[in-house]
N, C-alpha and C. Protein backbone atom coordinates (compact mmCIF):
# COMPACT_ATOMS: atom_id res chain seq x y z
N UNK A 1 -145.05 85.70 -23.73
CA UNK A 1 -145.82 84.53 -23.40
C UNK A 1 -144.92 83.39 -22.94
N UNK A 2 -143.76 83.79 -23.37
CA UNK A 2 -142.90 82.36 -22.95
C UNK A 2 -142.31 82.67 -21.55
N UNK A 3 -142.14 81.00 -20.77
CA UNK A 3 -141.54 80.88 -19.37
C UNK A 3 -140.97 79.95 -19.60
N UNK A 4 -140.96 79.02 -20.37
CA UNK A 4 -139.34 78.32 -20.65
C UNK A 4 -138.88 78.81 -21.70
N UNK A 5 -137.38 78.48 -21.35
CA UNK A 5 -136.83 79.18 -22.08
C UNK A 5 -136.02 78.20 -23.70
N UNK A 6 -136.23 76.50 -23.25
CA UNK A 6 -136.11 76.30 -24.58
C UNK A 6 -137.06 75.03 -24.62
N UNK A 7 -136.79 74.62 -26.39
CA UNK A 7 -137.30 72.89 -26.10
C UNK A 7 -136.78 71.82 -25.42
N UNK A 8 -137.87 71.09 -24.74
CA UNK A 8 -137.50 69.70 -24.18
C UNK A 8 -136.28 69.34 -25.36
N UNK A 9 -135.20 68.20 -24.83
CA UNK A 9 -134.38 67.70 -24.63
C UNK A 9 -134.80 66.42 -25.37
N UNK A 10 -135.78 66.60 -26.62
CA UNK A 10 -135.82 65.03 -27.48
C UNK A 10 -136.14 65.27 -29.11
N UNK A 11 -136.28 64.07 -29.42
CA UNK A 11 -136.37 64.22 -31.09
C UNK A 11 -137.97 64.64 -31.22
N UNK A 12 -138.03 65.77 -32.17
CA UNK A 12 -139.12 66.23 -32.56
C UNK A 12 -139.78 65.90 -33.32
N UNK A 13 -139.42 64.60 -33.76
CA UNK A 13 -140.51 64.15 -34.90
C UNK A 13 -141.47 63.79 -34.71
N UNK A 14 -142.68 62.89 -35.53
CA UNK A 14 -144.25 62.72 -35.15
C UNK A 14 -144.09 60.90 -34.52
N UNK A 15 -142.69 60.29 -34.77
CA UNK A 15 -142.42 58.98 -34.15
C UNK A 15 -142.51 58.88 -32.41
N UNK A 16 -143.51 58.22 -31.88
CA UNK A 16 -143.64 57.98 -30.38
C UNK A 16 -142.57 56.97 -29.90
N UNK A 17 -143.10 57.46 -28.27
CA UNK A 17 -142.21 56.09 -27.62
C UNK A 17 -143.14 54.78 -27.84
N UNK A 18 -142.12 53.62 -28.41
CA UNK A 18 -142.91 52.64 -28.82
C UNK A 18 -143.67 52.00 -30.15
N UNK A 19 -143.36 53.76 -31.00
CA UNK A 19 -144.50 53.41 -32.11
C UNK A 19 -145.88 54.05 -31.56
N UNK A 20 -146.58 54.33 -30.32
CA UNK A 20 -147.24 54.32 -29.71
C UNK A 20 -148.16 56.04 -30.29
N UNK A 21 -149.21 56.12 -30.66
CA UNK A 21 -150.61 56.99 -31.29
C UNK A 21 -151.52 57.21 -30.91
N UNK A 22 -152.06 58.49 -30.05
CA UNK A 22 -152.92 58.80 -29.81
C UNK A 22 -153.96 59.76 -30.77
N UNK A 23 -154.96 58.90 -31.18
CA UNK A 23 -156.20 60.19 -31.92
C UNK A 23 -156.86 60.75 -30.86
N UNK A 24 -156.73 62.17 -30.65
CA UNK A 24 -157.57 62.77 -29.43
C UNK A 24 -158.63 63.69 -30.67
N UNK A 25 -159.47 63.29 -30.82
CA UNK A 25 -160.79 64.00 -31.02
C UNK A 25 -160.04 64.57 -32.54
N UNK A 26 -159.13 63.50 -33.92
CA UNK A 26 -158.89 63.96 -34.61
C UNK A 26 -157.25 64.79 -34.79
N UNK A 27 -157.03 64.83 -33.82
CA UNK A 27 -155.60 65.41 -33.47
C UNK A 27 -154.72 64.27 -33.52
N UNK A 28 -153.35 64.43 -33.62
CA UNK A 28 -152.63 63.06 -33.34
C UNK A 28 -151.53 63.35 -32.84
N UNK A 29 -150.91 62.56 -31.51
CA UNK A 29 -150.56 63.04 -30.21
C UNK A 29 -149.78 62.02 -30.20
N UNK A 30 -148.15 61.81 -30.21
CA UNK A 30 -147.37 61.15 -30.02
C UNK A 30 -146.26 61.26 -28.80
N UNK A 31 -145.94 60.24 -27.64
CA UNK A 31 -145.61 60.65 -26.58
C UNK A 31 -143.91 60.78 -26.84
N UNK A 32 -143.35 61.70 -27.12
CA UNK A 32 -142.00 61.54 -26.75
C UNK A 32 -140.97 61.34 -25.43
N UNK A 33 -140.86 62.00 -24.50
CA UNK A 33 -140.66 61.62 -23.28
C UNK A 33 -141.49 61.25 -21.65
N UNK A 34 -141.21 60.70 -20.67
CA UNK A 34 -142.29 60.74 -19.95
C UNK A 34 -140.94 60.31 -18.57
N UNK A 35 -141.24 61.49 -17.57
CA UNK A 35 -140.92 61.23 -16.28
C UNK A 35 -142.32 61.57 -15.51
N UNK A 36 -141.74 61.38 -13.75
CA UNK A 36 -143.13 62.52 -13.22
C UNK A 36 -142.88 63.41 -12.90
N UNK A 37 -141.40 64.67 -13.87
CA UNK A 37 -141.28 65.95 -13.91
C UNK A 37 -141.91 66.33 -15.10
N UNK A 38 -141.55 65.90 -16.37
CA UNK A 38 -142.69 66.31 -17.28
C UNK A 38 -143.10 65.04 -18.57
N UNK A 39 -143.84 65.48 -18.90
CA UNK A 39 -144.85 64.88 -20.08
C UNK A 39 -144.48 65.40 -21.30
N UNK A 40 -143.84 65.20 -22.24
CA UNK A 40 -143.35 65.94 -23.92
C UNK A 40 -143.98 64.79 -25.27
N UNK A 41 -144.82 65.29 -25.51
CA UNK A 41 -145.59 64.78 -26.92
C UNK A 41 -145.79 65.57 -28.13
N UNK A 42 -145.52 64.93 -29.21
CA UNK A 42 -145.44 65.66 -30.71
C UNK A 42 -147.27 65.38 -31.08
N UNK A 43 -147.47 67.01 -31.36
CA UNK A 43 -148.86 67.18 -31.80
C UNK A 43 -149.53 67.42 -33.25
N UNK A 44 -150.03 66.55 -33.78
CA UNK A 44 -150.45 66.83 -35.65
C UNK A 44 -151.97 67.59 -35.33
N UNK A 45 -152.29 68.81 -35.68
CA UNK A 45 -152.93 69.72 -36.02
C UNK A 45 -153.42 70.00 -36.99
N UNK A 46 -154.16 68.98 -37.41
CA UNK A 46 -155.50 69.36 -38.89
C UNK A 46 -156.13 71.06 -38.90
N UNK A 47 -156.30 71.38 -40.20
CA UNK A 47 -156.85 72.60 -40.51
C UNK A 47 -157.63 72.66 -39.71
N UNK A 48 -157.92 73.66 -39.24
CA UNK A 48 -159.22 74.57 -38.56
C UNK A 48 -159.63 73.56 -36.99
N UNK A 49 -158.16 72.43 -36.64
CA UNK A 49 -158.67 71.65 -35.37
C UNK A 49 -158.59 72.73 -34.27
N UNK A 50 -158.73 71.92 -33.17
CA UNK A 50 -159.05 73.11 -31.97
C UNK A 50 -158.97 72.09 -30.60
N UNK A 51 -158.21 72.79 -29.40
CA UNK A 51 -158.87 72.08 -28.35
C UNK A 51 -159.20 73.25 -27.63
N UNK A 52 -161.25 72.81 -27.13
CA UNK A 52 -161.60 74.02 -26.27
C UNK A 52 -160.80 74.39 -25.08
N UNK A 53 -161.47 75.35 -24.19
CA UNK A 53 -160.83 76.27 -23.47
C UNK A 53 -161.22 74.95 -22.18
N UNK A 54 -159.76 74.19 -21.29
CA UNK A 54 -159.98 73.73 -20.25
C UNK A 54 -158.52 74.22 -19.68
N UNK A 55 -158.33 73.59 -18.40
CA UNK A 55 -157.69 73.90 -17.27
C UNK A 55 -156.51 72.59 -16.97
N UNK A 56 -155.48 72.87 -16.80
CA UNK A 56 -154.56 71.88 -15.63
C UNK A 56 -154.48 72.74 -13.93
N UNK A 57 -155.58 71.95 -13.25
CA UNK A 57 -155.13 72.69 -12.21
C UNK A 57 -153.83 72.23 -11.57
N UNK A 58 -152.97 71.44 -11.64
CA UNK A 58 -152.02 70.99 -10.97
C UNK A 58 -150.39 71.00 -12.31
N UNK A 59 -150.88 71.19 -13.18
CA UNK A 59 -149.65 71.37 -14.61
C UNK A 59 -149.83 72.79 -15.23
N UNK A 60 -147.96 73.08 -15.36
CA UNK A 60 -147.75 74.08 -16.52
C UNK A 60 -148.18 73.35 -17.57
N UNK A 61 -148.38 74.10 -19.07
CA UNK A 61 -147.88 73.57 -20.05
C UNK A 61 -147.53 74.43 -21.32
N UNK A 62 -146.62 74.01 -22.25
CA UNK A 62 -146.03 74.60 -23.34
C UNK A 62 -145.96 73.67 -24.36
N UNK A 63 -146.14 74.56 -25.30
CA UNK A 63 -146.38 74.24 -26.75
C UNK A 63 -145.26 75.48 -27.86
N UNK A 64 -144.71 74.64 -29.01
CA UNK A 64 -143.97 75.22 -29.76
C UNK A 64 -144.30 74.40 -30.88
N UNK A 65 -144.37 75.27 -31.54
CA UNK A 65 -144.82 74.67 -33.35
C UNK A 65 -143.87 74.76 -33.99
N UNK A 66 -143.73 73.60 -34.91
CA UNK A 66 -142.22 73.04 -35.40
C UNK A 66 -143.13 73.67 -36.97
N UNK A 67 -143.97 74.59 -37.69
CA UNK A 67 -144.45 74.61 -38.91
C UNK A 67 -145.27 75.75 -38.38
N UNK A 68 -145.95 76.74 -38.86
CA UNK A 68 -147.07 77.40 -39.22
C UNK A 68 -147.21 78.40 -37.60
N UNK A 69 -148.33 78.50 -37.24
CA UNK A 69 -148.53 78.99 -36.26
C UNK A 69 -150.09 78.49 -35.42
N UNK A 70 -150.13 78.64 -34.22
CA UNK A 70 -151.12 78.31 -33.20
C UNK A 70 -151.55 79.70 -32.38
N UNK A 71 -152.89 79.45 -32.53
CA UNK A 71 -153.68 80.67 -31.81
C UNK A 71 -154.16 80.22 -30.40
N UNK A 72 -153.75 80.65 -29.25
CA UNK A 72 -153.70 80.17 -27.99
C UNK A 72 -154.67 81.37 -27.17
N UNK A 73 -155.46 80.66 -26.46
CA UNK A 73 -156.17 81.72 -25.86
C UNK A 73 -156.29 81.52 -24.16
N UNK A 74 -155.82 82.11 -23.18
CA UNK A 74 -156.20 82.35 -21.77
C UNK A 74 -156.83 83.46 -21.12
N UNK A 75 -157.64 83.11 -20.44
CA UNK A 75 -158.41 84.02 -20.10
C UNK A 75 -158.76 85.28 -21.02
N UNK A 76 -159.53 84.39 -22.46
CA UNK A 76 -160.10 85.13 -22.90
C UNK A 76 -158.99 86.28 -23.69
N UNK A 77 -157.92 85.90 -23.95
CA UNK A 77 -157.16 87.03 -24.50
C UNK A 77 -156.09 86.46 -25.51
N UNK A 78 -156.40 86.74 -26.55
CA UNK A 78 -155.79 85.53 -27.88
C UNK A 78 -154.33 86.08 -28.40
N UNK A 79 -153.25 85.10 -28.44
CA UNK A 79 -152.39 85.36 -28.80
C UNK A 79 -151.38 84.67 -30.14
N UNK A 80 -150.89 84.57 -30.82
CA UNK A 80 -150.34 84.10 -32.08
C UNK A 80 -148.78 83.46 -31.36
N UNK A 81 -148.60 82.23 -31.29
CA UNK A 81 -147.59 81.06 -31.02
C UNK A 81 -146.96 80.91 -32.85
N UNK A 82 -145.65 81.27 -33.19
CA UNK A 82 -145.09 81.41 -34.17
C UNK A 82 -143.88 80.14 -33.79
N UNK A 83 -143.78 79.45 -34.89
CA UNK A 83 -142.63 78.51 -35.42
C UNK A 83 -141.85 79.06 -34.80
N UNK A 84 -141.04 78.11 -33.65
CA UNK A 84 -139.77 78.37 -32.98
C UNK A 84 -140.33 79.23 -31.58
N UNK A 85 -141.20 79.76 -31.77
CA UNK A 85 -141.30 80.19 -30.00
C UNK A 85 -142.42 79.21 -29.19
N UNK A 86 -142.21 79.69 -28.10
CA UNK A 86 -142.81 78.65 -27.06
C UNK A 86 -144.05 79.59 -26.30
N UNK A 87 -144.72 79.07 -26.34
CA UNK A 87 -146.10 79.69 -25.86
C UNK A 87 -146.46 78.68 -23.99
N UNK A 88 -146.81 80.03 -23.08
CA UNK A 88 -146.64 79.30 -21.92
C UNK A 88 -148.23 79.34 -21.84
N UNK A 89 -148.99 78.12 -20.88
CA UNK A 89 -150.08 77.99 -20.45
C UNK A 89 -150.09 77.34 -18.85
N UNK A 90 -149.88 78.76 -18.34
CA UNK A 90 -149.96 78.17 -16.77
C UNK A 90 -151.52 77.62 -15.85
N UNK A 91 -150.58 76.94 -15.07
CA UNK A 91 -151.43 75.47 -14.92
C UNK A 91 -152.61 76.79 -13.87
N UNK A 92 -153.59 76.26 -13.53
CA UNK A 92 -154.89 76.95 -12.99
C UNK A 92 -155.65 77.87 -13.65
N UNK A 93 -154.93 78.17 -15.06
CA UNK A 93 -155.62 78.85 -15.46
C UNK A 93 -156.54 78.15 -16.97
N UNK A 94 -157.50 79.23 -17.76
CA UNK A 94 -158.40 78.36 -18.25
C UNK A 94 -157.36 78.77 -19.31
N UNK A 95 -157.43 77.86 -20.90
CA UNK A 95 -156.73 78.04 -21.73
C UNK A 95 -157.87 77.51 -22.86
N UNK A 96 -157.32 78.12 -24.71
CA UNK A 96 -157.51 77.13 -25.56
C UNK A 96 -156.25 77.72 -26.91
N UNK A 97 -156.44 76.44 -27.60
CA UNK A 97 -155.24 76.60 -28.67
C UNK A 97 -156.63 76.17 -29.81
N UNK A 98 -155.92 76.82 -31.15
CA UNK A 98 -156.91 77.09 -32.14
C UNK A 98 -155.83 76.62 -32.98
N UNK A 99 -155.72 76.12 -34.47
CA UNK A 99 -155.21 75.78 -35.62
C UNK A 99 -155.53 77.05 -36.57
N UNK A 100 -155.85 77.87 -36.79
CA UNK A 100 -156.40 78.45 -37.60
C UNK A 100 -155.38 79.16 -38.82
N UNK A 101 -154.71 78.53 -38.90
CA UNK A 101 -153.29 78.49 -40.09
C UNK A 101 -153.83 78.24 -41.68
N UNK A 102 -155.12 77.64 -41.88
CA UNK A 102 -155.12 77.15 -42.92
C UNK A 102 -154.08 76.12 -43.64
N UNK A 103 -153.37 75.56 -42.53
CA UNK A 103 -152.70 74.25 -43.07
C UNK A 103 -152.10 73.25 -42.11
N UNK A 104 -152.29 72.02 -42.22
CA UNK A 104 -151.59 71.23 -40.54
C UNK A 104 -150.68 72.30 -40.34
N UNK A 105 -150.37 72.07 -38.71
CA UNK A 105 -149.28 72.41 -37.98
C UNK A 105 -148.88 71.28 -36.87
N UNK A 106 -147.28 70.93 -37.06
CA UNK A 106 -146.96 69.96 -36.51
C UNK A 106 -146.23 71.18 -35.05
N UNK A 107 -146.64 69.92 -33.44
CA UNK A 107 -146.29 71.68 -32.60
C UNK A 107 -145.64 70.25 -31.57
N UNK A 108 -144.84 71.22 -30.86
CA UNK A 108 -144.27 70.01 -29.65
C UNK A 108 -145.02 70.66 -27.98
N UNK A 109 -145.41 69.64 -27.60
CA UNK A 109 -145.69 70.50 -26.44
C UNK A 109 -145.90 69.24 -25.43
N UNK A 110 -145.61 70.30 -23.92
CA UNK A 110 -144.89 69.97 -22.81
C UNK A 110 -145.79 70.33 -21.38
N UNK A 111 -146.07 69.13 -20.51
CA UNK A 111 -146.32 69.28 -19.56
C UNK A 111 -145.50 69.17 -18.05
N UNK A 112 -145.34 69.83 -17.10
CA UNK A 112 -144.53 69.68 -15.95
C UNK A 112 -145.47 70.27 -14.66
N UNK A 113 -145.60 69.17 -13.57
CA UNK A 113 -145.51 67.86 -13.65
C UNK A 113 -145.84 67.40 -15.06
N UNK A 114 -145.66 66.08 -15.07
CA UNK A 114 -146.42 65.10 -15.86
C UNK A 114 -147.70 64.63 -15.63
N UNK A 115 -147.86 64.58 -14.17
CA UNK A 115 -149.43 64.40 -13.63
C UNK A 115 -149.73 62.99 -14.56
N UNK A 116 -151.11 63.23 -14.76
CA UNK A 116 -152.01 62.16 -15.56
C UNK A 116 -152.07 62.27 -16.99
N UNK A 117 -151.48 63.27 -17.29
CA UNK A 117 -151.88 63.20 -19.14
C UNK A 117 -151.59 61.87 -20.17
N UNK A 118 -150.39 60.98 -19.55
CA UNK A 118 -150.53 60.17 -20.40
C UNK A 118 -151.85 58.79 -20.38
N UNK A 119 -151.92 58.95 -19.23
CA UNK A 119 -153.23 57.79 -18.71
C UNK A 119 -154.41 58.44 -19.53
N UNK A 120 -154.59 60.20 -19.24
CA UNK A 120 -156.05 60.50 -19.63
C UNK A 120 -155.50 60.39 -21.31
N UNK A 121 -154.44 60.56 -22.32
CA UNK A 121 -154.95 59.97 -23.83
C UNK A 121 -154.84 58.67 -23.91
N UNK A 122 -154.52 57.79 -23.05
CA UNK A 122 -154.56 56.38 -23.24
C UNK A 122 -155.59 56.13 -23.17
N UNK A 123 -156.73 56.82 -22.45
CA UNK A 123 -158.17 56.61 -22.08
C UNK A 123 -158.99 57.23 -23.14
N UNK A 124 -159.31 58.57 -23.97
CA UNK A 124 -159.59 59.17 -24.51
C UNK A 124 -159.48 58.82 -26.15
N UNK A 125 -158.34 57.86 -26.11
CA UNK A 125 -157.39 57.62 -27.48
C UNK A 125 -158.93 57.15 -28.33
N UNK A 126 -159.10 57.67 -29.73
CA UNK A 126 -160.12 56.84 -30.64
C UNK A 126 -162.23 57.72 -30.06
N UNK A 127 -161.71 58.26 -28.92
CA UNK A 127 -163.31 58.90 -28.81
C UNK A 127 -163.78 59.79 -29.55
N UNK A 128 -164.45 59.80 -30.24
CA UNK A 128 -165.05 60.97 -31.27
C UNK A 128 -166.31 61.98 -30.66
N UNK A 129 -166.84 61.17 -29.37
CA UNK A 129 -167.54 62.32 -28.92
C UNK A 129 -167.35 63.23 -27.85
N UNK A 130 -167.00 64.60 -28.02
CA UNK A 130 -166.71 65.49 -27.21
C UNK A 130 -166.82 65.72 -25.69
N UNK A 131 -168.18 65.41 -25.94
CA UNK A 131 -168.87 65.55 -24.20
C UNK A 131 -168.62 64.07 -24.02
N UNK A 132 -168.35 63.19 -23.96
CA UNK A 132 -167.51 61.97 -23.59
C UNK A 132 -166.42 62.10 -23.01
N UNK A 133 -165.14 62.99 -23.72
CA UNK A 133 -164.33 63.39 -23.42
C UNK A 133 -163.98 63.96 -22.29
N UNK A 134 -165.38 65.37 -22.29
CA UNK A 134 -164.99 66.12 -21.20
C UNK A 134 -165.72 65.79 -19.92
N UNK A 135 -166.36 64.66 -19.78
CA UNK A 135 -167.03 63.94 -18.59
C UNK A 135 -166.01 62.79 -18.10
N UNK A 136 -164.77 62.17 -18.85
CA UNK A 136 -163.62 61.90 -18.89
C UNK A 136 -162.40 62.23 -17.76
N UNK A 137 -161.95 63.78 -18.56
CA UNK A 137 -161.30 64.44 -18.55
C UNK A 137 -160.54 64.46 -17.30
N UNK A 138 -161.83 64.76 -15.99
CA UNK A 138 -161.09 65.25 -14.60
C UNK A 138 -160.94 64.27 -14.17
N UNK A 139 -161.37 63.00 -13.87
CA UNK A 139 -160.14 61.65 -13.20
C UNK A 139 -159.13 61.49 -13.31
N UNK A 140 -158.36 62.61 -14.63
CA UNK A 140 -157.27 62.71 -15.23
C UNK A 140 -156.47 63.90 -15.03
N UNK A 141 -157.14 64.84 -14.52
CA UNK A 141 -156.99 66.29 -13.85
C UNK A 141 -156.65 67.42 -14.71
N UNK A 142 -157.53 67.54 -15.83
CA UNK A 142 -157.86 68.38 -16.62
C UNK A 142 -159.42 68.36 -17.42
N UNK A 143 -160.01 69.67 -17.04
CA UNK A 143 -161.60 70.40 -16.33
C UNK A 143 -162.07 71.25 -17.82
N UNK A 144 -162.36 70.77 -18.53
CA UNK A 144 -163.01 71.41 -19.79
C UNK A 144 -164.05 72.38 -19.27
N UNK A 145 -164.25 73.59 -19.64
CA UNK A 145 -165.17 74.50 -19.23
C UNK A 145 -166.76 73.66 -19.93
N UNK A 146 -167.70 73.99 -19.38
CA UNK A 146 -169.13 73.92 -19.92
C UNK A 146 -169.84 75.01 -20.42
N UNK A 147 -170.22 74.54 -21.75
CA UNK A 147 -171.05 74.11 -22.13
C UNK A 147 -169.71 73.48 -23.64
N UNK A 148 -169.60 72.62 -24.13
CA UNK A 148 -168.86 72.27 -24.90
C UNK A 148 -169.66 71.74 -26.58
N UNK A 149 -168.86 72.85 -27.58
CA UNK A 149 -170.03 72.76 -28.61
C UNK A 149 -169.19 72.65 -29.60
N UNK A 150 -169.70 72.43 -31.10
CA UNK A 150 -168.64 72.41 -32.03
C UNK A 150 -167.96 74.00 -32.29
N UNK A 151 -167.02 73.65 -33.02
CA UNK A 151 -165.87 75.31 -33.78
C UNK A 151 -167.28 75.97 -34.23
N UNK A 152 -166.68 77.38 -34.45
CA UNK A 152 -167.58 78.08 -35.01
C UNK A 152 -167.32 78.12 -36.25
C-alpha cells in the first residue's frame, strides 16, 4: 500500500503551526507543515471515528499512525495501516479511513500537492453537521460520495 517511502520531514506531535486546531467533525487536525508541494497535519482519532469514503481529484495522500492502527478503504477493498507504515491514497480515487482500534489513534498524514486542504479545515473547523460538510467540501476539491449517513 505504500508509495512513499518515508515520513514528512517534521515534528510529529499533536502541537500545530501557530498553536493553530482544527475539529473536523470530532477529529482533531493539527497543521504541521504547509508548502504548495505538500500539506502535513497531525491527526487525533477518537474510538470508532471515521472519515467517509471521498475523493482528492487533484492530491495524493498518506497517512501513518504514530499508535494503534487505521482501517483504510479504496475502492471498496479494506486494508489494516499499522504503527510505522504508511498507507497510500491516490488522488482520483474514492477512499475511507476507519478508527476501529478500540482506542484513539494519533496518525500523521500528508497531502501532495497541498491544493486546498488547509482553506477547506479552516472552513469546516467546529461543523458538526455532516451533510454541511460535504456540500462544503468541493470548493475545496475534495467530493464526498452520496448518500452520507452516520457509522454503522
Amino acid at each position: 500500500m505504500s508509495h512513499a517511502s518515508q515520513l514528512p520531514d517534521c515534528d510529529h506531535s499533536p502541537t500545530g503551526i501557530d498553536g493553530v486546531t482544527w475539529n473536523i467533525m470530532g477529529q482533531v487536525y493539527t497543521p504541521k507543515q504547509y508548502d504548495d508541494k505538500q500539506f502535513v497535519w497531525h491527526a487525533t482519532f477518537p474510538e470508532e471515528s471515521f472519515v467517509p469514503p471521498h475523493t482528492h481529484p487533484e492530491q495524493d495522500e498518506y497517512l501513518s499512525p504514530l499508535n494503534g492502527s487505521v482501517e483504510v478503504v479504496i475502492e471498496g477493498v479494506r486494508t489494516i495501516v499499522r504503527t510505522g507504515e504508511i498507507g497510500y491514497l491516490p488522488k482520483g480515487i474514492p477512499h475511507a479511513f476507519y478508527n476501529n482500534s478500540g482506542k484513539v489513534v494519533q496518525a500523521i498524514f500528508w497531502a501532495e500537492p497541498a491544493g486546498e486542504l488547509p482553506a477547506l479545515y479552516r472552513r469546516i473547523h467546529n461543523i458538526a453537521n455532516p451533510r454541511k460538510v460535504t456540500e462544503i467540501s468541493p470548493e475545496f476539491g475534495v467530493v464526498f460520495e452520496q448518500p452520507i449517513s452516520s457509522a454503522r
